[in-house]
C-alpha atoms as a PDB file:
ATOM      1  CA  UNK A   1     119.430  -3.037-146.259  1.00  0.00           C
ATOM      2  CA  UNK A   2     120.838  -0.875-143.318  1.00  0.00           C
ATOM      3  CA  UNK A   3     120.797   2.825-143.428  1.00  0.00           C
ATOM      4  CA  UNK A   4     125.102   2.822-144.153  1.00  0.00           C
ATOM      5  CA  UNK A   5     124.742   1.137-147.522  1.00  0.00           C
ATOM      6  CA  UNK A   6     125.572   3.304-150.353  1.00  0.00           C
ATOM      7  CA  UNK A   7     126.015   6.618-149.068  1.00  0.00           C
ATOM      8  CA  UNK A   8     127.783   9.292-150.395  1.00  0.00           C
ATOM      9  CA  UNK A   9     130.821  10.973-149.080  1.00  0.00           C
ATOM     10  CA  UNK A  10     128.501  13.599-147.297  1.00  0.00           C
ATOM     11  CA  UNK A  11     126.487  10.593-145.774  1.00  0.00           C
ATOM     12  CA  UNK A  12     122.927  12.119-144.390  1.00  0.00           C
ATOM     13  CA  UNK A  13     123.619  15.596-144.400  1.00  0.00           C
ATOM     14  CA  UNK A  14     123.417  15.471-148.109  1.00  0.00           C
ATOM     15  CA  UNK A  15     120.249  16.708-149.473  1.00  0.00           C
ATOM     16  CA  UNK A  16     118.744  13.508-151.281  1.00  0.00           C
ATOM     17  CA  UNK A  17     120.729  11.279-150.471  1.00  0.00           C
ATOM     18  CA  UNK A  18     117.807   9.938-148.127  1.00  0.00           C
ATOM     19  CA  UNK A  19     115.531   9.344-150.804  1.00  0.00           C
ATOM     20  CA  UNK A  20     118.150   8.427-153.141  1.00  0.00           C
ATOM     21  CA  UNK A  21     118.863   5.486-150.609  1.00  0.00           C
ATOM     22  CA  UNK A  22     114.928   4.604-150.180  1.00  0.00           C
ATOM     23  CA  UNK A  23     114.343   4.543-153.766  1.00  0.00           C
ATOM     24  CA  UNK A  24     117.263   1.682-154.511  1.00  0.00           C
ATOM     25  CA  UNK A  25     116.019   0.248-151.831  1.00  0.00           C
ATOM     26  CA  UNK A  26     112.622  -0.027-153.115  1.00  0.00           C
ATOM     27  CA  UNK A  27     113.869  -0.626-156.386  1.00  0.00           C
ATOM     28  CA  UNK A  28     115.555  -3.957-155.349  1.00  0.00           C
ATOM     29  CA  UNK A  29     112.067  -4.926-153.749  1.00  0.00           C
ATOM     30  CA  UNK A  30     110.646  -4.369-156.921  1.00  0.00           C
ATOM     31  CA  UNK A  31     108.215  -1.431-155.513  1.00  0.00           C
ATOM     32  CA  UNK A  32     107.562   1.808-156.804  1.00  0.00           C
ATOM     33  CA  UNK A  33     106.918   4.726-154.465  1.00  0.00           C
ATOM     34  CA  UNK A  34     105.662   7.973-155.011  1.00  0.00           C
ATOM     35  CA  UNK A  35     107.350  11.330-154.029  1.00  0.00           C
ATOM     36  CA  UNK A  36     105.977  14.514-153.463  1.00  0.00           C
ATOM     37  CA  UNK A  37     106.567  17.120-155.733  1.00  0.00           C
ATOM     38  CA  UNK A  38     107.772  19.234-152.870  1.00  0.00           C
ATOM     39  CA  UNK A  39     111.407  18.466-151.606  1.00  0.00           C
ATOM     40  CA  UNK A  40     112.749  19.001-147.946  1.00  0.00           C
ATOM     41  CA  UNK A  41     116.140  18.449-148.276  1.00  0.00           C
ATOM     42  CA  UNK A  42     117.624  15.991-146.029  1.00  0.00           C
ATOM     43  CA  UNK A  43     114.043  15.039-145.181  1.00  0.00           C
ATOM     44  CA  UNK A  44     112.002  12.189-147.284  1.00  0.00           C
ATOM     45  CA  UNK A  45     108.370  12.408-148.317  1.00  0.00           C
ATOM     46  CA  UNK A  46     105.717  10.265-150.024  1.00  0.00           C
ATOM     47  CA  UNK A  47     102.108  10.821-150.861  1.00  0.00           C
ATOM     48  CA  UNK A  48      99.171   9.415-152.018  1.00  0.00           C
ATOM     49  CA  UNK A  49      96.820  12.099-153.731  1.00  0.00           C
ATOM     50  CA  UNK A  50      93.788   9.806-153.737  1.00  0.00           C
ATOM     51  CA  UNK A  51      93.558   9.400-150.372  1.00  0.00           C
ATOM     52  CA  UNK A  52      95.445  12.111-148.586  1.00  0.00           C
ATOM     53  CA  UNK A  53      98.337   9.454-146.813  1.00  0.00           C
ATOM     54  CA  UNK A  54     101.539  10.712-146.457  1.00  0.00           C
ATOM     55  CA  UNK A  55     104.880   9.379-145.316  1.00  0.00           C
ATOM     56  CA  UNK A  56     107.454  11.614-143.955  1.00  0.00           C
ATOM     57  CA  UNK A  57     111.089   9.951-143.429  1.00  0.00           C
ATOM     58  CA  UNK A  58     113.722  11.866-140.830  1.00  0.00           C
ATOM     59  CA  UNK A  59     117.662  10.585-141.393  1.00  0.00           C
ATOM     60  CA  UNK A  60     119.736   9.610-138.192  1.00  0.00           C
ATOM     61  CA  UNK A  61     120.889  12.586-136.500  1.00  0.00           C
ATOM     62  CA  UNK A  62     123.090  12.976-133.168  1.00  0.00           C
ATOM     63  CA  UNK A  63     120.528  12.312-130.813  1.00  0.00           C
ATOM     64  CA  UNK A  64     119.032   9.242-133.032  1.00  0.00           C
ATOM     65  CA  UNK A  65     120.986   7.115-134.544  1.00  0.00           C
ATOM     66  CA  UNK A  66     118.186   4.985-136.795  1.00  0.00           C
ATOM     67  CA  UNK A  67     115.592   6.566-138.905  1.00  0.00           C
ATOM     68  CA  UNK A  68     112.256   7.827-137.640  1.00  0.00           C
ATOM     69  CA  UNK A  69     109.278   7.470-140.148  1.00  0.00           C
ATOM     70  CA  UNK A  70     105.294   9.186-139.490  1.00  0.00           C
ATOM     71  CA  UNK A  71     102.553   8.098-141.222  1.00  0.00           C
ATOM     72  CA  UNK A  72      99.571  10.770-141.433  1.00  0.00           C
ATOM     73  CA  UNK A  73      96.317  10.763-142.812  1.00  0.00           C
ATOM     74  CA  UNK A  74      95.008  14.038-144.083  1.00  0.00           C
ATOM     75  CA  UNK A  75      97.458  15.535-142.194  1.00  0.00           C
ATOM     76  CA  UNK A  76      96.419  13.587-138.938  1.00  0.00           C
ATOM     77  CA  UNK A  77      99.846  11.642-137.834  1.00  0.00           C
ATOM     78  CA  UNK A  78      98.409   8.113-136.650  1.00  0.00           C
ATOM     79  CA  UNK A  79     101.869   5.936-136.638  1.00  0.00           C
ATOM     80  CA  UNK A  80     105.403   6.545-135.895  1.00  0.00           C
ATOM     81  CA  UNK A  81     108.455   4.177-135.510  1.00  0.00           C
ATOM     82  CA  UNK A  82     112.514   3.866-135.382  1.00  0.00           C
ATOM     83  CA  UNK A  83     114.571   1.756-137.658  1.00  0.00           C
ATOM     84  CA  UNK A  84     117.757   0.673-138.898  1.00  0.00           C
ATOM     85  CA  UNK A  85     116.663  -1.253-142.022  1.00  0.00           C
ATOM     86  CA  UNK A  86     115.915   0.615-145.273  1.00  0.00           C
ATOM     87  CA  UNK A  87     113.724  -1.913-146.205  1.00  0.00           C
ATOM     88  CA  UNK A  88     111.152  -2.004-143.360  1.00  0.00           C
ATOM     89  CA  UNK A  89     110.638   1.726-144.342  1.00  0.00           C
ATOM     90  CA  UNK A  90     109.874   1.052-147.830  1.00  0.00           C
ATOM     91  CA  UNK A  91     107.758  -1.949-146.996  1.00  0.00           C
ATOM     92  CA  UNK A  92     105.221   0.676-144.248  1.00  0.00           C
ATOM     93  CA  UNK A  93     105.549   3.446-147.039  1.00  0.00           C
ATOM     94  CA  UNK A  94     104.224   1.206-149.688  1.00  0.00           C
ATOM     95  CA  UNK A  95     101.734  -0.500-147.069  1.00  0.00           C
ATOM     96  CA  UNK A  96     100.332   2.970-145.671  1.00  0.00           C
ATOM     97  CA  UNK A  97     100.496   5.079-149.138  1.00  0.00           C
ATOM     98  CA  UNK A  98      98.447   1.706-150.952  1.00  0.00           C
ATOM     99  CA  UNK A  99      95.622   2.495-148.330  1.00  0.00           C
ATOM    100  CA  UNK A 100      96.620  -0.205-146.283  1.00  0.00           C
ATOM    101  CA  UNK A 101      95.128   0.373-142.671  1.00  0.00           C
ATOM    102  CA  UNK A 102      97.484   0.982-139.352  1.00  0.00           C
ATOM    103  CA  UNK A 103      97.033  -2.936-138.328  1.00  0.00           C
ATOM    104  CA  UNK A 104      98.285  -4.007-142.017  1.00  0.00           C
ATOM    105  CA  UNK A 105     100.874  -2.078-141.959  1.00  0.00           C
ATOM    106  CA  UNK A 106     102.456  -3.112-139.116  1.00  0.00           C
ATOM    107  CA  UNK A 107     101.929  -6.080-139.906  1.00  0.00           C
ATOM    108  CA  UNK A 108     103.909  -5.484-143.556  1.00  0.00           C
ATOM    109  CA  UNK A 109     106.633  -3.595-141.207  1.00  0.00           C
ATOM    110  CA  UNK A 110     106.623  -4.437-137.364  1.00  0.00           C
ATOM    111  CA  UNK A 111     108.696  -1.037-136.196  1.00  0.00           C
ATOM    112  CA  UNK A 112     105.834   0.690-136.800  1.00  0.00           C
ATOM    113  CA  UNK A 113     103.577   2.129-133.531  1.00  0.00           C
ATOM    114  CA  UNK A 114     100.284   3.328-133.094  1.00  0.00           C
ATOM    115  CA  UNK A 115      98.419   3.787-129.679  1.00  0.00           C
ATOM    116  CA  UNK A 116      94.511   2.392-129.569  1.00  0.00           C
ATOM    117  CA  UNK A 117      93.441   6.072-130.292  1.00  0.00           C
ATOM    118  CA  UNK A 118      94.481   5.913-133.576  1.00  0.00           C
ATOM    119  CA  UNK A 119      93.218   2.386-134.464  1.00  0.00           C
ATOM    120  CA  UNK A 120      89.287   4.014-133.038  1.00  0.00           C
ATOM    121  CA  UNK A 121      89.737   6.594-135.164  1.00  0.00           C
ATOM    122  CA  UNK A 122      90.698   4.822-138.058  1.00  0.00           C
ATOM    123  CA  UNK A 123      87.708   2.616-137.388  1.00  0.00           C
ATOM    124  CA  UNK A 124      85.378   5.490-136.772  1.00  0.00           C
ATOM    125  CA  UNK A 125      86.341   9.005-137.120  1.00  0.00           C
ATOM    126  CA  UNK A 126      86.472  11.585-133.672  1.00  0.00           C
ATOM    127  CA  UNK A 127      85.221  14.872-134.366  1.00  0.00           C
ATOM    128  CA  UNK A 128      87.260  17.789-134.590  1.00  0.00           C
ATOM    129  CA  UNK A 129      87.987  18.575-131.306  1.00  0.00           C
ATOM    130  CA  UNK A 130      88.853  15.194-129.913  1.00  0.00           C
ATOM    131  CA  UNK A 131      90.835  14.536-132.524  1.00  0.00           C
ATOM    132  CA  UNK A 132      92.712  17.523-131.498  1.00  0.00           C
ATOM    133  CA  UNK A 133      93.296  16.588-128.234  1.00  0.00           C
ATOM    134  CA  UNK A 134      94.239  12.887-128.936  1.00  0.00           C
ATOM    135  CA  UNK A 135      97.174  14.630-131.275  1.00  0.00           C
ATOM    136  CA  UNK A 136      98.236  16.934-129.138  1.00  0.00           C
ATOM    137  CA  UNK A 137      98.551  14.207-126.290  1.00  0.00           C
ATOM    138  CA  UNK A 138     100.220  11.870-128.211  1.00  0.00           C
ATOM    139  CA  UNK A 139     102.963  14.250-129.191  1.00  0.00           C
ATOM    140  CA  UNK A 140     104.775  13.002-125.825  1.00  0.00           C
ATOM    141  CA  UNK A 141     106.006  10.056-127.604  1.00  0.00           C
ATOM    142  CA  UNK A 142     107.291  11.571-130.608  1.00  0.00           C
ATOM    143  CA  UNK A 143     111.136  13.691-130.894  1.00  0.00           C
ATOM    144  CA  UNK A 144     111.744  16.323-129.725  1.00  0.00           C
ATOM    145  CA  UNK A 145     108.556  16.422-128.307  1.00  0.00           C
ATOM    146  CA  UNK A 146     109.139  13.814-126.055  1.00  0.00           C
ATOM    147  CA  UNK A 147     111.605  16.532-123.954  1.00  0.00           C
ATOM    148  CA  UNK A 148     109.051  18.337-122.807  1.00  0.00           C
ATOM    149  CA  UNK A 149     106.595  16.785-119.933  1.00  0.00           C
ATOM    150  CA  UNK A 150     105.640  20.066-118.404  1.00  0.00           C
ATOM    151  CA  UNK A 151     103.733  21.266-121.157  1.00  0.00           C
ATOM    152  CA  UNK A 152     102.318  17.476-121.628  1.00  0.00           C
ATOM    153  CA  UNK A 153     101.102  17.461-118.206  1.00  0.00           C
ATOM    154  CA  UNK A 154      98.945  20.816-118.675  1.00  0.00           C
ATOM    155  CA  UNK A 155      97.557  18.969-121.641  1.00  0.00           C
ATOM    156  CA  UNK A 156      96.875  15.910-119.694  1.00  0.00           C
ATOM    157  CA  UNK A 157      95.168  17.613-116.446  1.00  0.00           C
ATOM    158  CA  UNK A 158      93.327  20.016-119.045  1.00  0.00           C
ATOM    159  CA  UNK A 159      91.798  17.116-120.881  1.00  0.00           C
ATOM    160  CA  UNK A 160      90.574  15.245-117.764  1.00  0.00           C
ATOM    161  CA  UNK A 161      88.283  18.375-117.305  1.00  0.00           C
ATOM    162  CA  UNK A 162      85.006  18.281-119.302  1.00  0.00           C
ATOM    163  CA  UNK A 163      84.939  21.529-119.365  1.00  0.00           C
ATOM    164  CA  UNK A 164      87.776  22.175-121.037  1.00  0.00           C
ATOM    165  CA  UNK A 165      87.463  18.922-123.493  1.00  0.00           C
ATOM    166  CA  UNK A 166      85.143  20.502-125.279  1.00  0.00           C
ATOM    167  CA  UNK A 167      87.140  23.349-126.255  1.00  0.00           C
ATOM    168  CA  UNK A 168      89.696  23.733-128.964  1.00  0.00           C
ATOM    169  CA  UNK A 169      93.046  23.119-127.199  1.00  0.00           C
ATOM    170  CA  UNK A 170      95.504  25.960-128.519  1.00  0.00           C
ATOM    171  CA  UNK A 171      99.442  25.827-128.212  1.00  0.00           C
ATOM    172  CA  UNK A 172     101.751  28.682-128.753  1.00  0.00           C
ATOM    173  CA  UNK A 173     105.765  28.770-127.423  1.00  0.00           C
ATOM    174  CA  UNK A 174     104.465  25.846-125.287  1.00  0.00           C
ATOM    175  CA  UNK A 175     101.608  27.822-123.412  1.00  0.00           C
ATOM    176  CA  UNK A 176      98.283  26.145-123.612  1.00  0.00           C
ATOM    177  CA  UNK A 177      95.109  28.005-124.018  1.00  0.00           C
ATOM    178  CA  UNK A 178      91.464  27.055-125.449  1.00  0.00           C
ATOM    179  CA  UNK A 179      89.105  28.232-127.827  1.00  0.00           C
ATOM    180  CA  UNK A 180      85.216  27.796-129.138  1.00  0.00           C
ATOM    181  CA  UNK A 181      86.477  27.844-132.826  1.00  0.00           C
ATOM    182  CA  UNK A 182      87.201  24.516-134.472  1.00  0.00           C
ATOM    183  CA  UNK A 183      89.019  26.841-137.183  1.00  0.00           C
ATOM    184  CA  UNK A 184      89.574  30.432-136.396  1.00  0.00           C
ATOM    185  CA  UNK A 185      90.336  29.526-133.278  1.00  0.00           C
ATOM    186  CA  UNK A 186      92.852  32.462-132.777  1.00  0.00           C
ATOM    187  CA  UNK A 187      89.634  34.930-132.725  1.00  0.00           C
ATOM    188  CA  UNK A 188      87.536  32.971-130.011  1.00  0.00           C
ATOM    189  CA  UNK A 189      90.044  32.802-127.391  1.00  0.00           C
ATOM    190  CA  UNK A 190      87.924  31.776-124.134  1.00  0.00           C
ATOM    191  CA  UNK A 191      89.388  31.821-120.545  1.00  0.00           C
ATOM    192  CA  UNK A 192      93.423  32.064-119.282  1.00  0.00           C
ATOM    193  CA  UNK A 193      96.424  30.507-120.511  1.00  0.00           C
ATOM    194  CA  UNK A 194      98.730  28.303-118.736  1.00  0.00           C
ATOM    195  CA  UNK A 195     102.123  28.543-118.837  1.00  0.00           C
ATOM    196  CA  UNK A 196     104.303  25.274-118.160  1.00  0.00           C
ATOM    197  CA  UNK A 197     107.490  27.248-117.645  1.00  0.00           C
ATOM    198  CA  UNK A 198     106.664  30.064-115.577  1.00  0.00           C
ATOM    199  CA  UNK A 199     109.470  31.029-113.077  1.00  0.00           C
ATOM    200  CA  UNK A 200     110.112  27.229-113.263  1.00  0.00           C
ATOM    201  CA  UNK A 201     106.359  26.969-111.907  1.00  0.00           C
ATOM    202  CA  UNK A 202     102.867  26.545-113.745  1.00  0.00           C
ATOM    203  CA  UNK A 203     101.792  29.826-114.627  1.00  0.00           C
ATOM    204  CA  UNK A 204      98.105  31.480-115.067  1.00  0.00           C
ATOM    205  CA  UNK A 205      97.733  34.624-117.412  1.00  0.00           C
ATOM    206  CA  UNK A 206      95.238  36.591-119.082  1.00  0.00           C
ATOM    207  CA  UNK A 207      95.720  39.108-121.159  1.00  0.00           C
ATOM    208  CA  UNK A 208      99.664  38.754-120.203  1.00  0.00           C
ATOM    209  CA  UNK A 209      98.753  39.832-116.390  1.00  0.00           C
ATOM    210  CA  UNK A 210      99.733  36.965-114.071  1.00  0.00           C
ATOM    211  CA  UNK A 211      96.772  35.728-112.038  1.00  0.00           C
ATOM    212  CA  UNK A 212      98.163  32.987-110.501  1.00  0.00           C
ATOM    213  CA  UNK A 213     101.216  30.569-110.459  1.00  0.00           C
ATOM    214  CA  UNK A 214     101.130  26.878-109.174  1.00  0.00           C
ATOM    215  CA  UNK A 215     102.903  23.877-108.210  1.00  0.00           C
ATOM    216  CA  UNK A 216     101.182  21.207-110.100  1.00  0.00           C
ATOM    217  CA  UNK A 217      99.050  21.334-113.663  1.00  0.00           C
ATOM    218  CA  UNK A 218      95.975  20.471-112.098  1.00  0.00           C
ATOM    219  CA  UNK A 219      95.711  23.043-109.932  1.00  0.00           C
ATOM    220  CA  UNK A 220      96.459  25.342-113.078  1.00  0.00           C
ATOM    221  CA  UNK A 221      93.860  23.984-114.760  1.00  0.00           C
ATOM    222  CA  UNK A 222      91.593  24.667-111.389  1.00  0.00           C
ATOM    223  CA  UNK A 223      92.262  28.133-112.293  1.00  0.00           C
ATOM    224  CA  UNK A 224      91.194  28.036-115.670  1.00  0.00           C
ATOM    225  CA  UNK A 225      88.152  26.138-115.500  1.00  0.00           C
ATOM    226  CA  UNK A 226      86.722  28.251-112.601  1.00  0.00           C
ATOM    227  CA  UNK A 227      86.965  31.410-114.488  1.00  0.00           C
ATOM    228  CA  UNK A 228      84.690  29.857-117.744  1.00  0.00           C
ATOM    229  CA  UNK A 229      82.079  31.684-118.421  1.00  0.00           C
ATOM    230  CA  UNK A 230      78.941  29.711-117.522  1.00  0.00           C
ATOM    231  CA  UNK A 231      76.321  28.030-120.163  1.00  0.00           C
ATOM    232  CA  UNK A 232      79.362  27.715-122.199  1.00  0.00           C
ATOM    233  CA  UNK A 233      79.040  25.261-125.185  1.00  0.00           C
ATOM    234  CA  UNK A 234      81.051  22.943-127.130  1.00  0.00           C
ATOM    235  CA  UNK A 235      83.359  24.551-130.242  1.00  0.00           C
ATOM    236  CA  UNK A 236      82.125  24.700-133.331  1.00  0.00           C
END
């Protein structure tokens, strides 16, 4: 069932008619699926309370012209994918929300992606912190995310550091900066922030005076891990 069939005179820009769509689809597979009680307009969403999976479903818009589906896990996005078929979406939503795991699912509906990370994960859990970073990293591949490689590429150089792995990586407007909080992370700030976009150059602040600007991210990051104070321990 492609995403044209049955739409309204409004098409995608209605609110509903997404899941409207997804649930006659599912009905003619003979599945049930479960919506959350909270509703996001054009946006579709489906949850399983037991375990903590959730589905979010994004309708076609100018840029993309098929539907783009995550699958998270306690709020951890593991999957993504792109479609045209109704179908396939209700067959990964039924797959991930009945606890299936990322290799069954894809299996059950083949646009769906995952990198290794996530499979490791699912197999044994990373701690806070690296799970984190592996999120934050793998944002690169996911709209609109996926316009902005400046601000990947901090990531990227910050994360080769062991230093800096260790730390909670913060993000705010695009600047990246790093904390020893796994939650309150805003409090325990710890060494500069890099700016991506900086007079179109990779910029090195603290406390909003400029200390340095560079050419490439790792020689940002140079800046930032030579200023840590020393003895300094993982977050917690």
């Amino acid at each position: 069932m492609n995403i044209g069939a049955g739409l309204g005179k409004g098409g995608w820009d209605d609110d509903g008619a997404l899941r409207a769509a997804l649930g006659r689809a599912a009905e003619g597979l003979g599945l049930a699926l479960t919506e959350s009680d909270r509703k996001w307009g054009r946006l579709a969403e489906y949850v399983a309370a037991r375990s903590g999976r959730r589905v979010m479903v994004y309708p076609p818009d100018e840029r993309r012209r098929t539907l783009q589906v995550n699958l998270k896990d306690n709020g951890t996005p593991l999957a993504c994918g792109w479609t045209a078929d109704l179908a396939e979406v209700v067959m990964a939503t039924a797959a991930w929300t009945g606890d299936a795991g990322l290799e069954e699912t894809r299996a059950r509906a083949p646009f769906v992606r995952f990198r290794p990370w996530a499979l490791v994960h699912e197999r044994e859990p990373f701690g806070v912190v690296e799970l984190t970073w592996r999120v934050k990293l793998d944002r690169i591949h996911i709209p609109p995310y996926d316009q902005h490689p400046r601000p990947h590429a901090v990531l990227a150089a910050a994360y080769a550091q062991p230093a800096l792995r260790q730390l909670m990586p913060v993000n705010s407007h695009f600047n990246l900066w790093f904390s020893t909080s796994v939650e309150e992370f805003w409090k325990r700030r710890v060494g500069y922030v890099i700016c991506p976009y900086d007079e179109g150059l990779y910029g090195v602040r603290n406390e909003g005076g400029l200390v340095a600007r560079t050419e490439t991210p790792e020689e940002a990051v140079a800046f930032v891990v030579a200023a840590l104070p020393e003895g300094l321990g993982p977050a917690s």
